[in-house]
PDB file of N, CA and C in Angstrom:
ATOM      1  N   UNK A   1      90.073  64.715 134.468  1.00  0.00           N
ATOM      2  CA  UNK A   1      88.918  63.866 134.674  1.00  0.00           C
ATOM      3  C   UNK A   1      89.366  62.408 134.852  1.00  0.00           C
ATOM      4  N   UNK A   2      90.126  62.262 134.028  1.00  0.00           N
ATOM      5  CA  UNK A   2      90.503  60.708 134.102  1.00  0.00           C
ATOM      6  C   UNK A   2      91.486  60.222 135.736  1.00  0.00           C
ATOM      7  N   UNK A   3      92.181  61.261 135.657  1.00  0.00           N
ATOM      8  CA  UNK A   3      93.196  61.424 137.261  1.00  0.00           C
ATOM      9  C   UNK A   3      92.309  60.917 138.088  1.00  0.00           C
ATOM     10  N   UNK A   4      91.268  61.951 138.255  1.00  0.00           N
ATOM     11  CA  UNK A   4      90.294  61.823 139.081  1.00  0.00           C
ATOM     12  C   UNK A   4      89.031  60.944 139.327  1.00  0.00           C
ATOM     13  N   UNK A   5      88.928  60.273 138.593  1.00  0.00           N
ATOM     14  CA  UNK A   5      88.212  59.573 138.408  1.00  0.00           C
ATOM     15  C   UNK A   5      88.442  57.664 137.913  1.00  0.00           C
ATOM     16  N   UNK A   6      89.664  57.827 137.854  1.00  0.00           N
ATOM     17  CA  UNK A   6      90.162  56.252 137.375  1.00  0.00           C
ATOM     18  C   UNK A   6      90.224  55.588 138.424  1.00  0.00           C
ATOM     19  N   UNK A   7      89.677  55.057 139.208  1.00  0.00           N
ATOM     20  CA  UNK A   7      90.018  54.301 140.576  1.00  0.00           C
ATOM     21  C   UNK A   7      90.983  53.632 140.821  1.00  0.00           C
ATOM     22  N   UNK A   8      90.228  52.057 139.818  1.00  0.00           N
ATOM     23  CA  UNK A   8      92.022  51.235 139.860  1.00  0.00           C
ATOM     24  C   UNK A   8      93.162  51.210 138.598  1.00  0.00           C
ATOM     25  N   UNK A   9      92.936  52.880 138.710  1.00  0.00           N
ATOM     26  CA  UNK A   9      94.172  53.710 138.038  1.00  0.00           C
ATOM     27  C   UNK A   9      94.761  52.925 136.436  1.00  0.00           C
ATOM     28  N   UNK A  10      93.782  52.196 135.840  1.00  0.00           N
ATOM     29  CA  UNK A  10      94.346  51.201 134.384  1.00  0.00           C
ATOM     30  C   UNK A  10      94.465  52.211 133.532  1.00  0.00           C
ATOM     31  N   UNK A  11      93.956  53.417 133.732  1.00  0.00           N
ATOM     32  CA  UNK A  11      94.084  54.381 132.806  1.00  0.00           C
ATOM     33  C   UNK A  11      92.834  54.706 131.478  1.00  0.00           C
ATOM     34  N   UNK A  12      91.805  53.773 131.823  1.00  0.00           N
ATOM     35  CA  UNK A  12      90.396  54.145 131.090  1.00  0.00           C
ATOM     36  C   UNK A  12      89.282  53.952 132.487  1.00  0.00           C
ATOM     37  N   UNK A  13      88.255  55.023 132.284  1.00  0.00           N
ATOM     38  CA  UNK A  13      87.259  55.069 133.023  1.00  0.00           C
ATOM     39  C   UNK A  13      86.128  53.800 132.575  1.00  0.00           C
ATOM     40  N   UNK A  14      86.132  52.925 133.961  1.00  0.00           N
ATOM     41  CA  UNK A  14      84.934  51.673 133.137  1.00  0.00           C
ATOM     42  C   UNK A  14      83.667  52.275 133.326  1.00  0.00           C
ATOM     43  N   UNK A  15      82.306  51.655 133.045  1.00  0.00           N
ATOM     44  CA  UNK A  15      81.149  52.619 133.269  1.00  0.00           C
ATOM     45  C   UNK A  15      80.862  52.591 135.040  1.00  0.00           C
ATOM     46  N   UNK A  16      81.447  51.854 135.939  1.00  0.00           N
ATOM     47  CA  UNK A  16      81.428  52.427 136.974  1.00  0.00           C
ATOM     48  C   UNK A  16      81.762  53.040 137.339  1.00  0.00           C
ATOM     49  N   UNK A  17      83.200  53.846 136.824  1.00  0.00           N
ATOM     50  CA  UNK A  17      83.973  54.877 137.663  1.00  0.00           C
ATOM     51  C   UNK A  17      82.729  55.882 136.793  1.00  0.00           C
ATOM     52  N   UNK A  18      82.834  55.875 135.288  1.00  0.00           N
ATOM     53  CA  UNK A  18      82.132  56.925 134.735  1.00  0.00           C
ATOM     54  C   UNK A  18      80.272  57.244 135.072  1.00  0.00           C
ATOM     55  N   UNK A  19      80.041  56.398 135.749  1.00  0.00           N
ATOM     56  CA  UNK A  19      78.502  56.298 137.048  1.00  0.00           C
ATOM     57  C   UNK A  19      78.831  57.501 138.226  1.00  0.00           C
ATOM     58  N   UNK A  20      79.964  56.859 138.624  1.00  0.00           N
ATOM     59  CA  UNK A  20      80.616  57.768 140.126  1.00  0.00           C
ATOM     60  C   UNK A  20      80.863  58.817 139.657  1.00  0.00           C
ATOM     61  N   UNK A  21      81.697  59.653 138.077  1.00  0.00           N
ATOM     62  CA  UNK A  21      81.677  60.916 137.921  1.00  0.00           C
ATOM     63  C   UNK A  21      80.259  61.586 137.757  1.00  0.00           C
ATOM     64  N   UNK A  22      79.255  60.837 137.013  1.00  0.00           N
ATOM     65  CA  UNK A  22      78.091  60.984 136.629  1.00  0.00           C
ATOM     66  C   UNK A  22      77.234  61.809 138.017  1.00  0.00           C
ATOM     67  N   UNK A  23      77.572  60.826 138.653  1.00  0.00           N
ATOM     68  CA  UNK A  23      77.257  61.441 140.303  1.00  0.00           C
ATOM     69  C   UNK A  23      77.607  62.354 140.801  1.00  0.00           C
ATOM     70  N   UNK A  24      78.743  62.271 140.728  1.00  0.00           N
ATOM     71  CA  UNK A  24      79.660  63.673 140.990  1.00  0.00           C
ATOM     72  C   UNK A  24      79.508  65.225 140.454  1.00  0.00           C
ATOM     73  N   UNK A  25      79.062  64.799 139.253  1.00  0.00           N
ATOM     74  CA  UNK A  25      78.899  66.078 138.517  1.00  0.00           C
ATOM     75  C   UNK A  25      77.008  66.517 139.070  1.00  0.00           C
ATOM     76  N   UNK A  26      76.369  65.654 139.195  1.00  0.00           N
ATOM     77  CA  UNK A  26      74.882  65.798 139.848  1.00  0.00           C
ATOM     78  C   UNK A  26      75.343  66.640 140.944  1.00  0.00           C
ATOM     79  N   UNK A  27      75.860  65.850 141.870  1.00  0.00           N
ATOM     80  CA  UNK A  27      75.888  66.419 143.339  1.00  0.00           C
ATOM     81  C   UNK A  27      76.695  68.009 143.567  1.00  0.00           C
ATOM     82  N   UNK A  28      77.184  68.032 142.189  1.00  0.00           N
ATOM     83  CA  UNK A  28      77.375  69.435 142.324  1.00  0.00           C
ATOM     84  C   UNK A  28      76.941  70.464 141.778  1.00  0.00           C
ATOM     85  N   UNK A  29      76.197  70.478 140.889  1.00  0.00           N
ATOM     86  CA  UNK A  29      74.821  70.984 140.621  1.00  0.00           C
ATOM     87  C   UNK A  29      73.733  71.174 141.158  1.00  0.00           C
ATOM     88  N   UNK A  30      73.368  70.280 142.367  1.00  0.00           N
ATOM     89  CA  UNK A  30      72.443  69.945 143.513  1.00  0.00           C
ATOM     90  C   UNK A  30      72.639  70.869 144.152  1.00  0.00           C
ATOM     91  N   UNK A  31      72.580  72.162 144.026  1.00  0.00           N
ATOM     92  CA  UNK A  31      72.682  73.301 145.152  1.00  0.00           C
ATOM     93  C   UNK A  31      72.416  72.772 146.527  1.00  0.00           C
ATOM     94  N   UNK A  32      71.124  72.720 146.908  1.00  0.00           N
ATOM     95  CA  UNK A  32      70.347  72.438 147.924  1.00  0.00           C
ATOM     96  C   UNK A  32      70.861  71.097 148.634  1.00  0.00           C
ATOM     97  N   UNK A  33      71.509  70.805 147.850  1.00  0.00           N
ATOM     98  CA  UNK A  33      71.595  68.710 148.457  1.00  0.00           C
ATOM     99  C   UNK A  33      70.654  68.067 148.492  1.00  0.00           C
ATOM    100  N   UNK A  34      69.555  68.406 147.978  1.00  0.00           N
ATOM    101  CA  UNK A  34      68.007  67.803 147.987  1.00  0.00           C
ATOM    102  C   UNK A  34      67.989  66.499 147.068  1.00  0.00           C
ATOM    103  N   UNK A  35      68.682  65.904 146.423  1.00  0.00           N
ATOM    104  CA  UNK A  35      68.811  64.769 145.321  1.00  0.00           C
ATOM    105  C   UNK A  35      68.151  64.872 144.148  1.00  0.00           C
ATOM    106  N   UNK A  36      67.604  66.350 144.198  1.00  0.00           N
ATOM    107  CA  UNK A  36      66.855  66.744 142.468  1.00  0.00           C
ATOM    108  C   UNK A  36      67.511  67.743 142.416  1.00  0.00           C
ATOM    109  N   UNK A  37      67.459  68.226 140.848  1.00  0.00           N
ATOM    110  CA  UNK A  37      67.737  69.488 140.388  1.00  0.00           C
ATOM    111  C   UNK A  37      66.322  70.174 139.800  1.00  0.00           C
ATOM    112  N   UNK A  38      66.204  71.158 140.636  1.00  0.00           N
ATOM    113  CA  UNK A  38      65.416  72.499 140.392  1.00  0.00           C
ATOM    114  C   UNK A  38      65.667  72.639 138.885  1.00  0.00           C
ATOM    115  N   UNK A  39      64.425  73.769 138.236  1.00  0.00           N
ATOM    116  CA  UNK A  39      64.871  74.312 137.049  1.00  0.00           C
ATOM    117  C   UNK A  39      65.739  74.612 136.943  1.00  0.00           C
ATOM    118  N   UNK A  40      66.234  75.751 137.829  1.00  0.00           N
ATOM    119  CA  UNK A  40      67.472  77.095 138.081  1.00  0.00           C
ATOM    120  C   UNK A  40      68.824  75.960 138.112  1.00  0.00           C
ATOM    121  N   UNK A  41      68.924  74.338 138.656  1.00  0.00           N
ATOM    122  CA  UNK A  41      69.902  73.953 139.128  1.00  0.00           C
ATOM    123  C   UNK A  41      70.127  73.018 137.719  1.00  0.00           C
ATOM    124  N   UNK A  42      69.108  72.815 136.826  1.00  0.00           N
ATOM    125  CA  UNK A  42      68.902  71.854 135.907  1.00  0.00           C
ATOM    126  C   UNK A  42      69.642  73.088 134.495  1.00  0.00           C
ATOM    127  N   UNK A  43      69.492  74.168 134.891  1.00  0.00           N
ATOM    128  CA  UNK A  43      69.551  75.400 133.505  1.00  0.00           C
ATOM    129  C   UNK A  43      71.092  75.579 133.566  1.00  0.00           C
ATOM    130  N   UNK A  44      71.798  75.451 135.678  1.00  0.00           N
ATOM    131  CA  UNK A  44      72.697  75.611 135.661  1.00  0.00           C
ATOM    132  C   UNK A  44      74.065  74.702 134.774  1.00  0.00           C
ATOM    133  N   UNK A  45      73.364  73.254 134.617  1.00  0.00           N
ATOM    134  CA  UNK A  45      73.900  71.775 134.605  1.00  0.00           C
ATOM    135  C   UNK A  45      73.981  71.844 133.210  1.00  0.00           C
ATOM    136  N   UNK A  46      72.716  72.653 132.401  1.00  0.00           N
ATOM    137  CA  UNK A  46      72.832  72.920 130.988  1.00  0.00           C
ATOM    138  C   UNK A  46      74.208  73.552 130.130  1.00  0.00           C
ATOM    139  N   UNK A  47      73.992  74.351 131.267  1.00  0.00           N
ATOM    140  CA  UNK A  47      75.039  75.755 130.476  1.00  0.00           C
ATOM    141  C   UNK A  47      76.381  75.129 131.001  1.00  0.00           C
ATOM    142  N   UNK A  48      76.890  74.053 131.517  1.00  0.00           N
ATOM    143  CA  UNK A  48      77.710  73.785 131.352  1.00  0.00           C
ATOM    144  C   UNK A  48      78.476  72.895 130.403  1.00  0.00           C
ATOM    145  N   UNK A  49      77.589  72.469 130.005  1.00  0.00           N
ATOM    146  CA  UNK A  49      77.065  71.824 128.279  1.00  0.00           C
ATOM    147  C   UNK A  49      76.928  72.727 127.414  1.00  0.00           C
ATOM    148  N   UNK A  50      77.100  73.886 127.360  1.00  0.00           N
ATOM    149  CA  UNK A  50      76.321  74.456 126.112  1.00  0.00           C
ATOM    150  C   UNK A  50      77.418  74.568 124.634  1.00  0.00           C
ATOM    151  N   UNK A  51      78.276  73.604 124.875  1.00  0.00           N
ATOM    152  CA  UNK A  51      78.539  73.615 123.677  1.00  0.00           C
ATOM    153  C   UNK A  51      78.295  72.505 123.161  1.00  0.00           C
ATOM    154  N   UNK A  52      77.839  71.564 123.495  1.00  0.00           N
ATOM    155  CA  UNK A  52      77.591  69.866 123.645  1.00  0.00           C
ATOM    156  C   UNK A  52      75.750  70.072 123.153  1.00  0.00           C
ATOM    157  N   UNK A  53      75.161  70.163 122.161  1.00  0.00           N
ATOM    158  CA  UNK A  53      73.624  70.567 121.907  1.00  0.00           C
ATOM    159  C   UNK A  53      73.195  69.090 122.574  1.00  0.00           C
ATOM    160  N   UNK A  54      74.192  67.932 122.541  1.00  0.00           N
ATOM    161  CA  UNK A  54      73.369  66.466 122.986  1.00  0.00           C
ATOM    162  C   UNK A  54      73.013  66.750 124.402  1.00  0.00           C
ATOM    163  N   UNK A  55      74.061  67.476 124.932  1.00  0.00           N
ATOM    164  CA  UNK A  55      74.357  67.426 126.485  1.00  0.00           C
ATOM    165  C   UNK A  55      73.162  67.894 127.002  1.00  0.00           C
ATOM    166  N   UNK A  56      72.290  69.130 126.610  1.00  0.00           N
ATOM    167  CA  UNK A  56      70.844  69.135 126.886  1.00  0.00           C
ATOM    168  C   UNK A  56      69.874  68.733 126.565  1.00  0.00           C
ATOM    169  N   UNK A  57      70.082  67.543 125.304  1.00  0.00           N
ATOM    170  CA  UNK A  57      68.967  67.349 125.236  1.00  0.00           C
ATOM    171  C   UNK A  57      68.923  65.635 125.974  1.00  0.00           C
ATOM    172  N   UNK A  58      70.195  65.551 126.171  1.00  0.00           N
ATOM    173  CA  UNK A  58      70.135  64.066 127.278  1.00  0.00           C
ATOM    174  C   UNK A  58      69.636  64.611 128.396  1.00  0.00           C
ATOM    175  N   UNK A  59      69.873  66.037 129.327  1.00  0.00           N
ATOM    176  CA  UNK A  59      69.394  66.026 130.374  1.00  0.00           C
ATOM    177  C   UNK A  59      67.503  66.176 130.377  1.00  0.00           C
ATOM    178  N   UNK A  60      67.258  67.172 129.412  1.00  0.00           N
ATOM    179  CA  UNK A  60      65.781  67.016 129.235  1.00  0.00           C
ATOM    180  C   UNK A  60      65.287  65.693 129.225  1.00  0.00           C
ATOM    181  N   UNK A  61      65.894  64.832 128.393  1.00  0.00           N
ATOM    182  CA  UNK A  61      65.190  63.355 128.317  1.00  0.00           C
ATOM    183  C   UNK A  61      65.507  62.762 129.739  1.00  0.00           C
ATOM    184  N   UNK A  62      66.248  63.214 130.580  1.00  0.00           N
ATOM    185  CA  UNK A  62      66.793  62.567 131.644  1.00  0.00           C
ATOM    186  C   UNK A  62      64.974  62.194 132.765  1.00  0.00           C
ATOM    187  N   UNK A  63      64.393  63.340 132.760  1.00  0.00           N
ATOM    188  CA  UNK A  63      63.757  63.279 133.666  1.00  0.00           C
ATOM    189  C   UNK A  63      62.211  62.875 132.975  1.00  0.00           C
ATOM    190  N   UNK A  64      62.347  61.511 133.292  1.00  0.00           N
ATOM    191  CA  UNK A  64      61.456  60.626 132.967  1.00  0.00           C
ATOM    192  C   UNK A  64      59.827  60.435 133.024  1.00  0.00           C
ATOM    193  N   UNK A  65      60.065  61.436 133.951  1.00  0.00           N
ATOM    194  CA  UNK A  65      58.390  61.454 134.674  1.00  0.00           C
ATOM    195  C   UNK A  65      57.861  62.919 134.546  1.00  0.00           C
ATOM    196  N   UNK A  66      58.975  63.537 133.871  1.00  0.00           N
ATOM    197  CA  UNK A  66      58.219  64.829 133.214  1.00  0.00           C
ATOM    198  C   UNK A  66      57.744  65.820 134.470  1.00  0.00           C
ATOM    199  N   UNK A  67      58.136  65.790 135.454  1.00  0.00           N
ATOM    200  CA  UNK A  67      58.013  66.493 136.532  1.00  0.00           C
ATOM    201  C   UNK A  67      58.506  67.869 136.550  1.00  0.00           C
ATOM    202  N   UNK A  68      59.255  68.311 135.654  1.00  0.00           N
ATOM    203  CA  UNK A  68      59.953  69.253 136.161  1.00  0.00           C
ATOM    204  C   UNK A  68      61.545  68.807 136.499  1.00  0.00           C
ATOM    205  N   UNK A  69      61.419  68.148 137.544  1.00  0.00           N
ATOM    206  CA  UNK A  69      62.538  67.994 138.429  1.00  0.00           C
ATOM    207  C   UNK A  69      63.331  66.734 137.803  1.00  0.00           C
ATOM    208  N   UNK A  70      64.476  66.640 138.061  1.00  0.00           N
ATOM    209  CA  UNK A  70      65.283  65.602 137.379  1.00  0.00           C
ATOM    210  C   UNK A  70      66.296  64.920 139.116  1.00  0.00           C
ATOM    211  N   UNK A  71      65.985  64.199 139.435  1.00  0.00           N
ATOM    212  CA  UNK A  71      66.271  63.253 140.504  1.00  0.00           C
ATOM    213  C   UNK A  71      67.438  62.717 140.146  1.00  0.00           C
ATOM    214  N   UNK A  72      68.401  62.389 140.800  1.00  0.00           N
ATOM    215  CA  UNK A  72      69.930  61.801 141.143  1.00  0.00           C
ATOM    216  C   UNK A  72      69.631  60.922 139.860  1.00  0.00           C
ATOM    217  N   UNK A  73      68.765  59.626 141.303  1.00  0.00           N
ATOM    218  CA  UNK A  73      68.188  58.038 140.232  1.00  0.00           C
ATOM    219  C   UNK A  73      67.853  58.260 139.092  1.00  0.00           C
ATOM    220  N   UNK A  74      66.728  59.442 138.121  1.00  0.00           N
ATOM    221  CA  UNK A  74      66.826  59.558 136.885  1.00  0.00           C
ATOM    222  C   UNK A  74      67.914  59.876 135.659  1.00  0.00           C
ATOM    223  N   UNK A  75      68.499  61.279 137.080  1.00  0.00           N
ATOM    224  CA  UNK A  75      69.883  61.043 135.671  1.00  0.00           C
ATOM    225  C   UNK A  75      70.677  60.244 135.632  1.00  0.00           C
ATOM    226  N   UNK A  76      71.418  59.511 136.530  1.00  0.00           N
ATOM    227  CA  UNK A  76      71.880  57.728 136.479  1.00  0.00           C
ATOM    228  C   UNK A  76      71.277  57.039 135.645  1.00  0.00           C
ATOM    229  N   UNK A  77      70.660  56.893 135.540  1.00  0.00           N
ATOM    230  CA  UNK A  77      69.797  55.956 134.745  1.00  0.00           C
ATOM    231  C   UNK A  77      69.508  56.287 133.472  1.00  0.00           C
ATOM    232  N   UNK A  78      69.939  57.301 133.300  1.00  0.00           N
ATOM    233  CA  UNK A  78      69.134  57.886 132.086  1.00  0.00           C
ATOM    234  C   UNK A  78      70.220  57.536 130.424  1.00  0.00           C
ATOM    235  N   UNK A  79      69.886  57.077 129.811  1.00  0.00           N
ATOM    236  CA  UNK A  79      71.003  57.112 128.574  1.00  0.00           C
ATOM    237  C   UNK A  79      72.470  58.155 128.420  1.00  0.00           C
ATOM    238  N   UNK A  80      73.466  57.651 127.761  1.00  0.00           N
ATOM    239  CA  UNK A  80      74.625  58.421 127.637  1.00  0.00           C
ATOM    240  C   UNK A  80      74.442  58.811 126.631  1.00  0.00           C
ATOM    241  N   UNK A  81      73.824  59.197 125.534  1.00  0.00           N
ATOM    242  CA  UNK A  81      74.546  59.831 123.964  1.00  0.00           C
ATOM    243  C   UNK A  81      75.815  59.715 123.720  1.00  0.00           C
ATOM    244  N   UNK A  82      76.462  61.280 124.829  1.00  0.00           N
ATOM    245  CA  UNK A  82      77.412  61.542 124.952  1.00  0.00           C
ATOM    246  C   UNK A  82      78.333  60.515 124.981  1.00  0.00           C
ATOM    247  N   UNK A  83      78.629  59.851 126.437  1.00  0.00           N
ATOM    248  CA  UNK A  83      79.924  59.153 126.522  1.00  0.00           C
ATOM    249  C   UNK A  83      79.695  57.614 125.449  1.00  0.00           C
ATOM    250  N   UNK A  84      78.706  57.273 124.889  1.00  0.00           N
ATOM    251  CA  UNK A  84      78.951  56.229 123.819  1.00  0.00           C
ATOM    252  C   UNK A  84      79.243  57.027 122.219  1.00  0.00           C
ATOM    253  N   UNK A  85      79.077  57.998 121.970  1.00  0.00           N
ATOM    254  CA  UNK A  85      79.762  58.735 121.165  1.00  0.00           C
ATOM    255  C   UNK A  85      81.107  58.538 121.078  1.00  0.00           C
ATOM    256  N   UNK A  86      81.830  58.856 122.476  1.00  0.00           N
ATOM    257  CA  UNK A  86      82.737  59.314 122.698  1.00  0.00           C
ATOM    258  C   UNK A  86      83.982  57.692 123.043  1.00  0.00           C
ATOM    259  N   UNK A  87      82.830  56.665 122.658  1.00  0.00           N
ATOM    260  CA  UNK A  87      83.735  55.532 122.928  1.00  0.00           C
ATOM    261  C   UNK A  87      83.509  55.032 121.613  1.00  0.00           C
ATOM    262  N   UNK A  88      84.689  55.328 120.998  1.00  0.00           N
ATOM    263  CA  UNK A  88      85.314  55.022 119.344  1.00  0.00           C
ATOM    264  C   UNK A  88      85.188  53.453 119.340  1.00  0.00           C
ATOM    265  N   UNK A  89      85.417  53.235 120.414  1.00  0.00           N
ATOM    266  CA  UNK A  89      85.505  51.596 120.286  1.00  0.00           C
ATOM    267  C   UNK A  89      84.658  50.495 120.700  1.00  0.00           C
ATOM    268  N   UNK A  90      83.619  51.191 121.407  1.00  0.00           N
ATOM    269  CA  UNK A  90      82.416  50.304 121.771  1.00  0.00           C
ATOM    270  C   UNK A  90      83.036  49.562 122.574  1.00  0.00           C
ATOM    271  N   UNK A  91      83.665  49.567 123.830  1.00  0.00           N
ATOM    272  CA  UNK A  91      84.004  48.425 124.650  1.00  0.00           C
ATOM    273  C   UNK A  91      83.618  48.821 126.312  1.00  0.00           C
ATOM    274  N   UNK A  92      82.843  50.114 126.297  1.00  0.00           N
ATOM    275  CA  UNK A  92      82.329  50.470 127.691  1.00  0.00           C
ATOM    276  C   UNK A  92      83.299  51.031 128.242  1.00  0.00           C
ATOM    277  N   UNK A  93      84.338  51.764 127.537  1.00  0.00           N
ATOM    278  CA  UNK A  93      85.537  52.069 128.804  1.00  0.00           C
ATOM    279  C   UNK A  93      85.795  53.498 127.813  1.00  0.00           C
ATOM    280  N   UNK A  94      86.285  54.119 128.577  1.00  0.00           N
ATOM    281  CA  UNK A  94      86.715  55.710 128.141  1.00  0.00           C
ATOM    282  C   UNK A  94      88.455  55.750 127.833  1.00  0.00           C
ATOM    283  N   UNK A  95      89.057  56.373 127.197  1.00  0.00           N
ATOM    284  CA  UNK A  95      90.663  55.799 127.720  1.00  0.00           C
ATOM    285  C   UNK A  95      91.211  57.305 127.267  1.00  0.00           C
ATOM    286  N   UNK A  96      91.944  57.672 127.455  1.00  0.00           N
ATOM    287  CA  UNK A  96      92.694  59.116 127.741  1.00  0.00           C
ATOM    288  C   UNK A  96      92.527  59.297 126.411  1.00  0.00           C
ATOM    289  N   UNK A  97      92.826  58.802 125.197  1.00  0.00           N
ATOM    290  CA  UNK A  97      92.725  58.989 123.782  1.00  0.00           C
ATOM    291  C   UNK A  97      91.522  59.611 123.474  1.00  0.00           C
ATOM    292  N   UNK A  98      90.646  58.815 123.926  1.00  0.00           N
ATOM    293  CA  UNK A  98      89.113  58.924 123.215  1.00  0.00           C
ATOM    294  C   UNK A  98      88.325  60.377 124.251  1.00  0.00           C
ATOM    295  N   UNK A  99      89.249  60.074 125.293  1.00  0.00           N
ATOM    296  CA  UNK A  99      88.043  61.609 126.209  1.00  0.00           C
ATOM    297  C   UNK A  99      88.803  62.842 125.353  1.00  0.00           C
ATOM    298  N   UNK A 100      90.325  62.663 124.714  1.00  0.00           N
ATOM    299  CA  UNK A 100      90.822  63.736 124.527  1.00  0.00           C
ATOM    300  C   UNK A 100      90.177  64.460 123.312  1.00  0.00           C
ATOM    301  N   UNK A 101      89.986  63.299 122.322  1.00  0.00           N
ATOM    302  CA  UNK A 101      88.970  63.362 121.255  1.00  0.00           C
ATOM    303  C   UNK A 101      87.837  63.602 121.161  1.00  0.00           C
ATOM    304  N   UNK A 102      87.014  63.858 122.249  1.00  0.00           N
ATOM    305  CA  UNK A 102      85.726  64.206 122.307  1.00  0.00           C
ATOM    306  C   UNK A 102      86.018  65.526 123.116  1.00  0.00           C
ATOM    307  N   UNK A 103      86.831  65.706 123.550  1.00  0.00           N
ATOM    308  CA  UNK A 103      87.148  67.318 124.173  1.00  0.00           C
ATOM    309  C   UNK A 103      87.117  68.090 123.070  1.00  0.00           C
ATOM    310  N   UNK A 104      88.204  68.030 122.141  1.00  0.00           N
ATOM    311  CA  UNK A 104      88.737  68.616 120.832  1.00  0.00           C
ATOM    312  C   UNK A 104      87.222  68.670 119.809  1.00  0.00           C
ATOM    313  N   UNK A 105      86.116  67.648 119.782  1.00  0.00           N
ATOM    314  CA  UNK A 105      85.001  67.351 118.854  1.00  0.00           C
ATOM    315  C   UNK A 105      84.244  68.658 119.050  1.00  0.00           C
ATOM    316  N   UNK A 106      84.224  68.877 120.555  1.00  0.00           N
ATOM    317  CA  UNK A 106      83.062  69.818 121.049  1.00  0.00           C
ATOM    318  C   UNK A 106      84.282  71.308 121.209  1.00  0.00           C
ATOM    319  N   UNK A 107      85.192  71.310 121.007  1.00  0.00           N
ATOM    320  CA  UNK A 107      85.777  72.590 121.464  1.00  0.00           C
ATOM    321  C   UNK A 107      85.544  73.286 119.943  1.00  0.00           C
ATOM    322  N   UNK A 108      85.422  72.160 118.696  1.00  0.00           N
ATOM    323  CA  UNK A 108      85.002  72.918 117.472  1.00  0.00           C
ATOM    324  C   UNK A 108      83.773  73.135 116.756  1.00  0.00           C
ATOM    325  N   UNK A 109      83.040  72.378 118.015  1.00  0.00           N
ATOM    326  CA  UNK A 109      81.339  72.707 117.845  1.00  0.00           C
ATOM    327  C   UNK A 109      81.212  74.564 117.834  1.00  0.00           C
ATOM    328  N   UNK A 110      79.995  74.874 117.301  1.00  0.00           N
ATOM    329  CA  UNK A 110      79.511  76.451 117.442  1.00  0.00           C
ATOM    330  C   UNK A 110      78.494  76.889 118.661  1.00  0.00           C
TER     331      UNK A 110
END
């Protein structure tokens, strides 16, 4: 994740690169390419979380307008739980230490 996602390669994700994965991970969930996720595409986005209990309940809160549907712009926008959890240090940046540590947090979740 970090490989892939570090742009100018300093070796922590700032919240823009971690915006652009944010995106990334939408747009591939987006079956359709339509810029929302369907139930079926929103259940899919879940279960890839499902060991993360925050991870669904950030996406439920994601969609703001209670539609059903959860739009690109809403989940962008929508609060991290997760990745400010996961920043030990409160400085907006992710750094190979701290993603490794939140890998390991949730690999001993139930």
């Amino acid at each position: 994740m970090l490989e892939r996602f570090d742009a100018d390669r300093d070796g922590a994700l700032s919240e823009a690169e971690i915006q652009t994965m944010r995106g990334t991970l939408f747009d591939r969930f987006d079956g359709n390419g339509d810029g929302v996720l369907d139930a079926q595409e929103q259940k899919r986005l879940s279960a890839r979380f499902k060991r993360a209990a925050t991870a669904g309940k950030e996406l439920l809160n994601a969609d703001t307008d209670h539609d059903g549907r959860l739009t690109r712009e809403e989940y962008l926008q929508s609060p991290r739980p997760l990745m400010e959890q996961a920043d030990t240090n409160h400085d907006g940046r992710l750094t190979r230490e701290e993603i490794t540590a939140a890998r390991e947090q949730f690999k001993r979740r139930p």
